[in-house]
Protein backbone atom coordinates (compact mmCIF):
# COMPACT_ATOMS: atom_id res chain seq x y z
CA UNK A 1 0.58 -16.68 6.98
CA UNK A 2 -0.07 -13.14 7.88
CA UNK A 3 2.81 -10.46 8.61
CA UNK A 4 2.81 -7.38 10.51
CA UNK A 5 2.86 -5.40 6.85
CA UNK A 6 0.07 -7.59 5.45
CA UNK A 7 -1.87 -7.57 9.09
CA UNK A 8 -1.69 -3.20 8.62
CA UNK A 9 -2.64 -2.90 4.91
CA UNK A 10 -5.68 -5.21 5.58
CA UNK A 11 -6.98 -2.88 8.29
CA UNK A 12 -6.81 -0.25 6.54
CA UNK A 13 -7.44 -1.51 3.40
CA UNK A 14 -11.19 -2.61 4.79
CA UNK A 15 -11.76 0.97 5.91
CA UNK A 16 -10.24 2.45 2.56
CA UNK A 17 -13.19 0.52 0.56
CA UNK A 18 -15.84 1.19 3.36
CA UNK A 19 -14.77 4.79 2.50
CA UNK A 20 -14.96 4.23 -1.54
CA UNK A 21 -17.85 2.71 -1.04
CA UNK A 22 -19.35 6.09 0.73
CA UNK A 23 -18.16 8.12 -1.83
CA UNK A 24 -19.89 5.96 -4.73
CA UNK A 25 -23.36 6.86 -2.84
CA UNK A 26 -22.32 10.27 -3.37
CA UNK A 27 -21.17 10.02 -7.36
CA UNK A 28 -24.47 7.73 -7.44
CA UNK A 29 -26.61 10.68 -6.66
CA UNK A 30 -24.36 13.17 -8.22
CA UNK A 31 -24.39 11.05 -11.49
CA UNK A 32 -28.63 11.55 -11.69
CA UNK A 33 -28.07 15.34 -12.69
CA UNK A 34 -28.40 15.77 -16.89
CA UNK A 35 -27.15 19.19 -16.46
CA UNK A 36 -24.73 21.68 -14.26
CA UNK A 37 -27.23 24.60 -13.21
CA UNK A 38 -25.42 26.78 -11.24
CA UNK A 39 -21.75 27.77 -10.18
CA UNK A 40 -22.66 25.93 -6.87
CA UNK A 41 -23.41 22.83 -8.47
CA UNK A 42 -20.42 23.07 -10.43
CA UNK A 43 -18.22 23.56 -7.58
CA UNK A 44 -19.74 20.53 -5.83
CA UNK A 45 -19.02 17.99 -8.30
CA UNK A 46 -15.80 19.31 -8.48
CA UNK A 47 -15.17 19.09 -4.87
CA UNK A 48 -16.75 15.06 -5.19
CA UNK A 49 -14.00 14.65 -7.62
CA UNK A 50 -11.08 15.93 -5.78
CA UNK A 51 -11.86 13.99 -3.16
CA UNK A 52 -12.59 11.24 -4.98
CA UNK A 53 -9.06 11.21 -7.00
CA UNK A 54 -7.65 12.19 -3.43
CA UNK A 55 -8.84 8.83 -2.07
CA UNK A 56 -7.01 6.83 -4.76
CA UNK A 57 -3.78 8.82 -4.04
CA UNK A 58 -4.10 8.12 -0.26
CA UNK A 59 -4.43 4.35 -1.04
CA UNK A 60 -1.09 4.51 -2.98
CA UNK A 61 0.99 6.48 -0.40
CA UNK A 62 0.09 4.16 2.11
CA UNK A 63 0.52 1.35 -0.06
CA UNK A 64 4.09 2.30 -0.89
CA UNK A 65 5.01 3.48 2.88
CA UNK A 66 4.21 -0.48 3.81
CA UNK A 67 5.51 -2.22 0.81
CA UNK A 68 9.30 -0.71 1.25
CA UNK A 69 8.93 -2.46 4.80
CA UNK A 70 7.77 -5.98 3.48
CA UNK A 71 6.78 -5.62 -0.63
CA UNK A 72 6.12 -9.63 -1.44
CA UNK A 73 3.11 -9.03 1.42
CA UNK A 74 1.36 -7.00 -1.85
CA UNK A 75 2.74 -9.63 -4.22
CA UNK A 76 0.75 -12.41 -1.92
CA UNK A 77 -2.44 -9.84 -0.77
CA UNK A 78 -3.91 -11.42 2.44
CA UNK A 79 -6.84 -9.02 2.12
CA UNK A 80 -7.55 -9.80 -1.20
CA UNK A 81 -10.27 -13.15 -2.18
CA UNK A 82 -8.88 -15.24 -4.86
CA UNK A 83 -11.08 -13.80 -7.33
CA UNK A 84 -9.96 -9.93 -6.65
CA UNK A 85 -6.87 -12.07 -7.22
CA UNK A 86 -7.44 -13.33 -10.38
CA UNK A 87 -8.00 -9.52 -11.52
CA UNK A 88 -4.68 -8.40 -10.87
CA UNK A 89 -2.12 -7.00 -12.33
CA UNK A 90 1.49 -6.36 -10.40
CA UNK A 91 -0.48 -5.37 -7.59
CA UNK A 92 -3.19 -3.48 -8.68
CA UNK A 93 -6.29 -3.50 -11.73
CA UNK A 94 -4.45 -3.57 -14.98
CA UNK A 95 -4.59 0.12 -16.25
CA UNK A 96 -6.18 -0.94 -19.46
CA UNK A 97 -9.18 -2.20 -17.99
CA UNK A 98 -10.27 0.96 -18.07
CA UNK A 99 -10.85 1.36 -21.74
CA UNK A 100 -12.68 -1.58 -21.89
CA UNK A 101 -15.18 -0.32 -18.96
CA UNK A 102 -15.16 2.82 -20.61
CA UNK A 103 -16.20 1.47 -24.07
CA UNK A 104 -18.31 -1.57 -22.12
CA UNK A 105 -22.61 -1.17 -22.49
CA UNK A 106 -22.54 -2.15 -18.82
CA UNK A 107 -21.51 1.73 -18.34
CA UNK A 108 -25.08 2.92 -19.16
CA UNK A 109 -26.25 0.84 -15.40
CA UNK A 110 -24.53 3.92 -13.66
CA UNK A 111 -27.37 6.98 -14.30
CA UNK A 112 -26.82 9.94 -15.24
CA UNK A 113 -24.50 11.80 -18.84
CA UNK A 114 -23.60 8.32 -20.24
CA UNK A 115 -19.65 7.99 -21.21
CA UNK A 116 -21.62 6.46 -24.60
CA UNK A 117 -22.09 10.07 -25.38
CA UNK A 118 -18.40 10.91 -25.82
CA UNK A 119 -17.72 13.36 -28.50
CA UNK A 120 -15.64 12.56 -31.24
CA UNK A 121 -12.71 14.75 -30.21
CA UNK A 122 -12.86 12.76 -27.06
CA UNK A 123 -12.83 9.53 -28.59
CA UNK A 124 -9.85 10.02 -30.25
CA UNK A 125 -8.15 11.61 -27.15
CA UNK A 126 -9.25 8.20 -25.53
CA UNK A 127 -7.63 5.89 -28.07
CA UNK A 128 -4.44 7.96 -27.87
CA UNK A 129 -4.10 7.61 -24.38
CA UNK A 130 -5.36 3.88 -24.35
CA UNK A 131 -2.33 3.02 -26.96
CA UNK A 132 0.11 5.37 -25.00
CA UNK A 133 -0.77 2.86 -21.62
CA UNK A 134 -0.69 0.30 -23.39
CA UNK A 135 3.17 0.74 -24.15
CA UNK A 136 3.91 1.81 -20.47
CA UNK A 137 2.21 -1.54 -19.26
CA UNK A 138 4.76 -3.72 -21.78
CA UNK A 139 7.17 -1.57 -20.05
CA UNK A 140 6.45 -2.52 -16.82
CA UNK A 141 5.82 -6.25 -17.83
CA UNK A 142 9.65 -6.21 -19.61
CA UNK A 143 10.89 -4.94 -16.48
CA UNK A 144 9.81 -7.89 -13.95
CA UNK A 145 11.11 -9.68 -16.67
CA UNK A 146 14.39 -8.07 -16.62
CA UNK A 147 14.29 -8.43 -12.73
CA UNK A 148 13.75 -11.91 -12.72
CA UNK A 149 16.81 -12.20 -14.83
CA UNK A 150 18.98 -9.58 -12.65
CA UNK A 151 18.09 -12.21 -9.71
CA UNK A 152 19.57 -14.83 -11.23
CA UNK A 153 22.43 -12.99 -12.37
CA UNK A 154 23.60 -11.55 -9.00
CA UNK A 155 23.39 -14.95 -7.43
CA UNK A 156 25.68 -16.66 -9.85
CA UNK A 157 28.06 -13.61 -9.61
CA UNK A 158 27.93 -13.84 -5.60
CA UNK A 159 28.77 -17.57 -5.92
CA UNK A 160 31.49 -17.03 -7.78
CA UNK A 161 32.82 -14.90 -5.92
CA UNK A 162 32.40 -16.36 -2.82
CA UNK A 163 33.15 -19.91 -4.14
CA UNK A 164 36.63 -19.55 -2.85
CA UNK A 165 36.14 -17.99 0.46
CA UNK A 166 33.95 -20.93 1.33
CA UNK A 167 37.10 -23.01 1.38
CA UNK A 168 39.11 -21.19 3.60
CA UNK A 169 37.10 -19.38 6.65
CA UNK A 170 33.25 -20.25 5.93
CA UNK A 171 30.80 -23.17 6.20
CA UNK A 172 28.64 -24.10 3.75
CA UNK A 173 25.74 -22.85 6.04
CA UNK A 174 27.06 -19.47 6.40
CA UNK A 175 27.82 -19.74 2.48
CA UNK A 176 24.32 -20.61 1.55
CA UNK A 177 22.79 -17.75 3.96
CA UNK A 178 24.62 -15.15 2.40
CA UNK A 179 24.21 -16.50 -1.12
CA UNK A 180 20.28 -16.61 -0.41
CA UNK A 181 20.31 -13.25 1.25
CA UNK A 182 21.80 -11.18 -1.40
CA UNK A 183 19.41 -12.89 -4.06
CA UNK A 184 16.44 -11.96 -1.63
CA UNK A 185 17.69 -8.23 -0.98
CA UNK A 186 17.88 -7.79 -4.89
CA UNK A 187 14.50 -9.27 -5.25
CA UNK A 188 13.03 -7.11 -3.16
CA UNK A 189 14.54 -4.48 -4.41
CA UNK A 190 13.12 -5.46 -7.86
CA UNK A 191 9.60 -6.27 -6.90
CA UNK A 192 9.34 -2.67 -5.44
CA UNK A 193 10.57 -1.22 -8.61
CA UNK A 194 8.33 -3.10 -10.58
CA UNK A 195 5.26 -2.37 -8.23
CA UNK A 196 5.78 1.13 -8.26
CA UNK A 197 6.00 1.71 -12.08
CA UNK A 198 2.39 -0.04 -12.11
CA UNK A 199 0.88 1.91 -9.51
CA UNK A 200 2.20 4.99 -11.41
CA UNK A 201 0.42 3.74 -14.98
CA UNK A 202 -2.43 3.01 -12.81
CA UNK A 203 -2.23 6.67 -11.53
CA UNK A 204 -1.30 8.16 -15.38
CA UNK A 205 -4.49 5.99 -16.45
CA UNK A 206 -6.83 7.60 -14.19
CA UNK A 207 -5.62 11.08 -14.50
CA UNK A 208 -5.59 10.47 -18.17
CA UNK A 209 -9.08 9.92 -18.71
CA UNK A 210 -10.60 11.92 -15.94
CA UNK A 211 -8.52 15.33 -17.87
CA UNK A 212 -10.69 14.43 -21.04
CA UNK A 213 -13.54 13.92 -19.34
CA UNK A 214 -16.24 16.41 -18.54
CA UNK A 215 -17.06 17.19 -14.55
CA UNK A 216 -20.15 15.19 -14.79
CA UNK A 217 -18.73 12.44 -16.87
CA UNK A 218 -15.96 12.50 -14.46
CA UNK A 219 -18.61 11.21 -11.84
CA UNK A 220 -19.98 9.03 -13.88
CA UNK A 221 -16.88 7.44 -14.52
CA UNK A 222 -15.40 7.25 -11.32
CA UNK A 223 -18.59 5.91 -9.94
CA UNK A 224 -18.25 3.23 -12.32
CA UNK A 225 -14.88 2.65 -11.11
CA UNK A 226 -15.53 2.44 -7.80
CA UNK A 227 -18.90 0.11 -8.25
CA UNK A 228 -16.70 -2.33 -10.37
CA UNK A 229 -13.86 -2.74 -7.39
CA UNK A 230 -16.78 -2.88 -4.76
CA UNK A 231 -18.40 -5.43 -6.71
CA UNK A 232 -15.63 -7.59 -7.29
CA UNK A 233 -14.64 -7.72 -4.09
CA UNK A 234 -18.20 -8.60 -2.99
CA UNK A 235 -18.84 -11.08 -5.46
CA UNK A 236 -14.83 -12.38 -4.30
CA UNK A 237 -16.06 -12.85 -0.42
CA UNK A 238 -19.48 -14.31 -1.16
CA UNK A 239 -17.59 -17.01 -3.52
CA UNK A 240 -15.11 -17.64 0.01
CA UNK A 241 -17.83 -17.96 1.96
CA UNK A 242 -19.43 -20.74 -0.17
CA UNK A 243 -16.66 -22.27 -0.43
CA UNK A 244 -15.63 -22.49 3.15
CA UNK A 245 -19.15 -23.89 4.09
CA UNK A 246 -18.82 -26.66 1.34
């Protein structure tokens, strides 16, 4: 069933990958270079980059402007195929994905300075960072737990203390709505906690690598990135539409 927050997101959620997918043609091409030549060149990839990053952030913001309105629509993603799905992770790609595309040999598709050709000193920046999200994702995953728990807590605490006041000048209707409205408001509540602190390891993960990165290894890795999300998502629609004519 589609709500007005999940209706929103999807628009512009279909324009937001029509608009990554843009940007890859541009990393694509930028990725081809071997070499920086001149300032001008520099300054262009640079730019690619910003924008780039500044795409990502835009998705977030809009993302967390919607989900304080209705959060369980990002918990349930209309706009998502089962298979984009089956790759998430509160919301979102799990942030250490990354490593693994990083370190993958499917990398060396995307032309251009390979990430295989990381230095030492950047390897090891790498690993310390990969270990360091690593912790903030069992963070995250401890705190839905703890959420899930708080639930249950505040709804035994608002039956007992409303256990008596059924008696006297409530029905059990009334009771019941107000026992399963508190436990939804703290849910909520919860769920938006618990999306945001994975959106911001998601956002610590990119920034992360792309600050050990080179400029043109940045484009190479963002275009890998972005050809990943667009091809799981392409590969999740085709799969629907088989489906649906079966």
């Amino acid at each position: 069933m589609k709500g007005r927050v999940g209706e929103r997101f999807s628009e512009f959620f279909e324009k937001w990958i029509c608009q990554l997918d843009e940007y890859l043609q541009l990393l694509l091409k930028a990725s081809e270079q071997r070499v920086i030549n001149t300032v001008c060149d520099q300054r262009e990839i640079q730019t690619l980059v910003s924008k780039v990053t500044q795409h990502y952030k835009d998705y977030f913001t809009i993302k967390w402007c919607l989900a304080h309105e209705d959060v369980l629509a990002f918990f349930c993603p209309i706009w998502c195929s089962p298979l984009e799905n089956a790759y998430s992770w509160f919301t979102g790609w799990k942030p250490s994905t990354i490593f693994k595309l990083i370190h993958s040999t499917g990398i060396n598709r995307v032309p251009g300075p390979s990430l295989a050709e990381l230095t030492q000193e950047q390897l090891g920046k790498i690993e310390e960072l990969r270990v360091k999200i690593r912790l903030e994702e069992e963070k995250v995953e401890r705190e839905m737990e703890r959420q899930q728990v708080a639930v249950a807590d505040r709804k035994m605490f608002e039956l007992v203390r409303l256990t008596g006041r059924v008696r006297d000048s409530e029905t059990v209707e009334q009771f019941d709505g107000r026992l399963v409205e508190v436990a939804l408001k703290g849910l909520m509540a919860g769920l938006e906690k618990v999306m945001k602190a994975a959106d911001c390891v998601r956002l610590r993960t990119l920034k992360g690598v792309l600050d050990v990165l080179t400029p043109l290894q940045c484009v190479n890795f963002l275009a890998a990135t972005s050809m990943l999300q667009i091809q799981i998502r392409q590969w999740g629609k085709r799969r629907d539409s088989i489906s649906r004519k079966e």
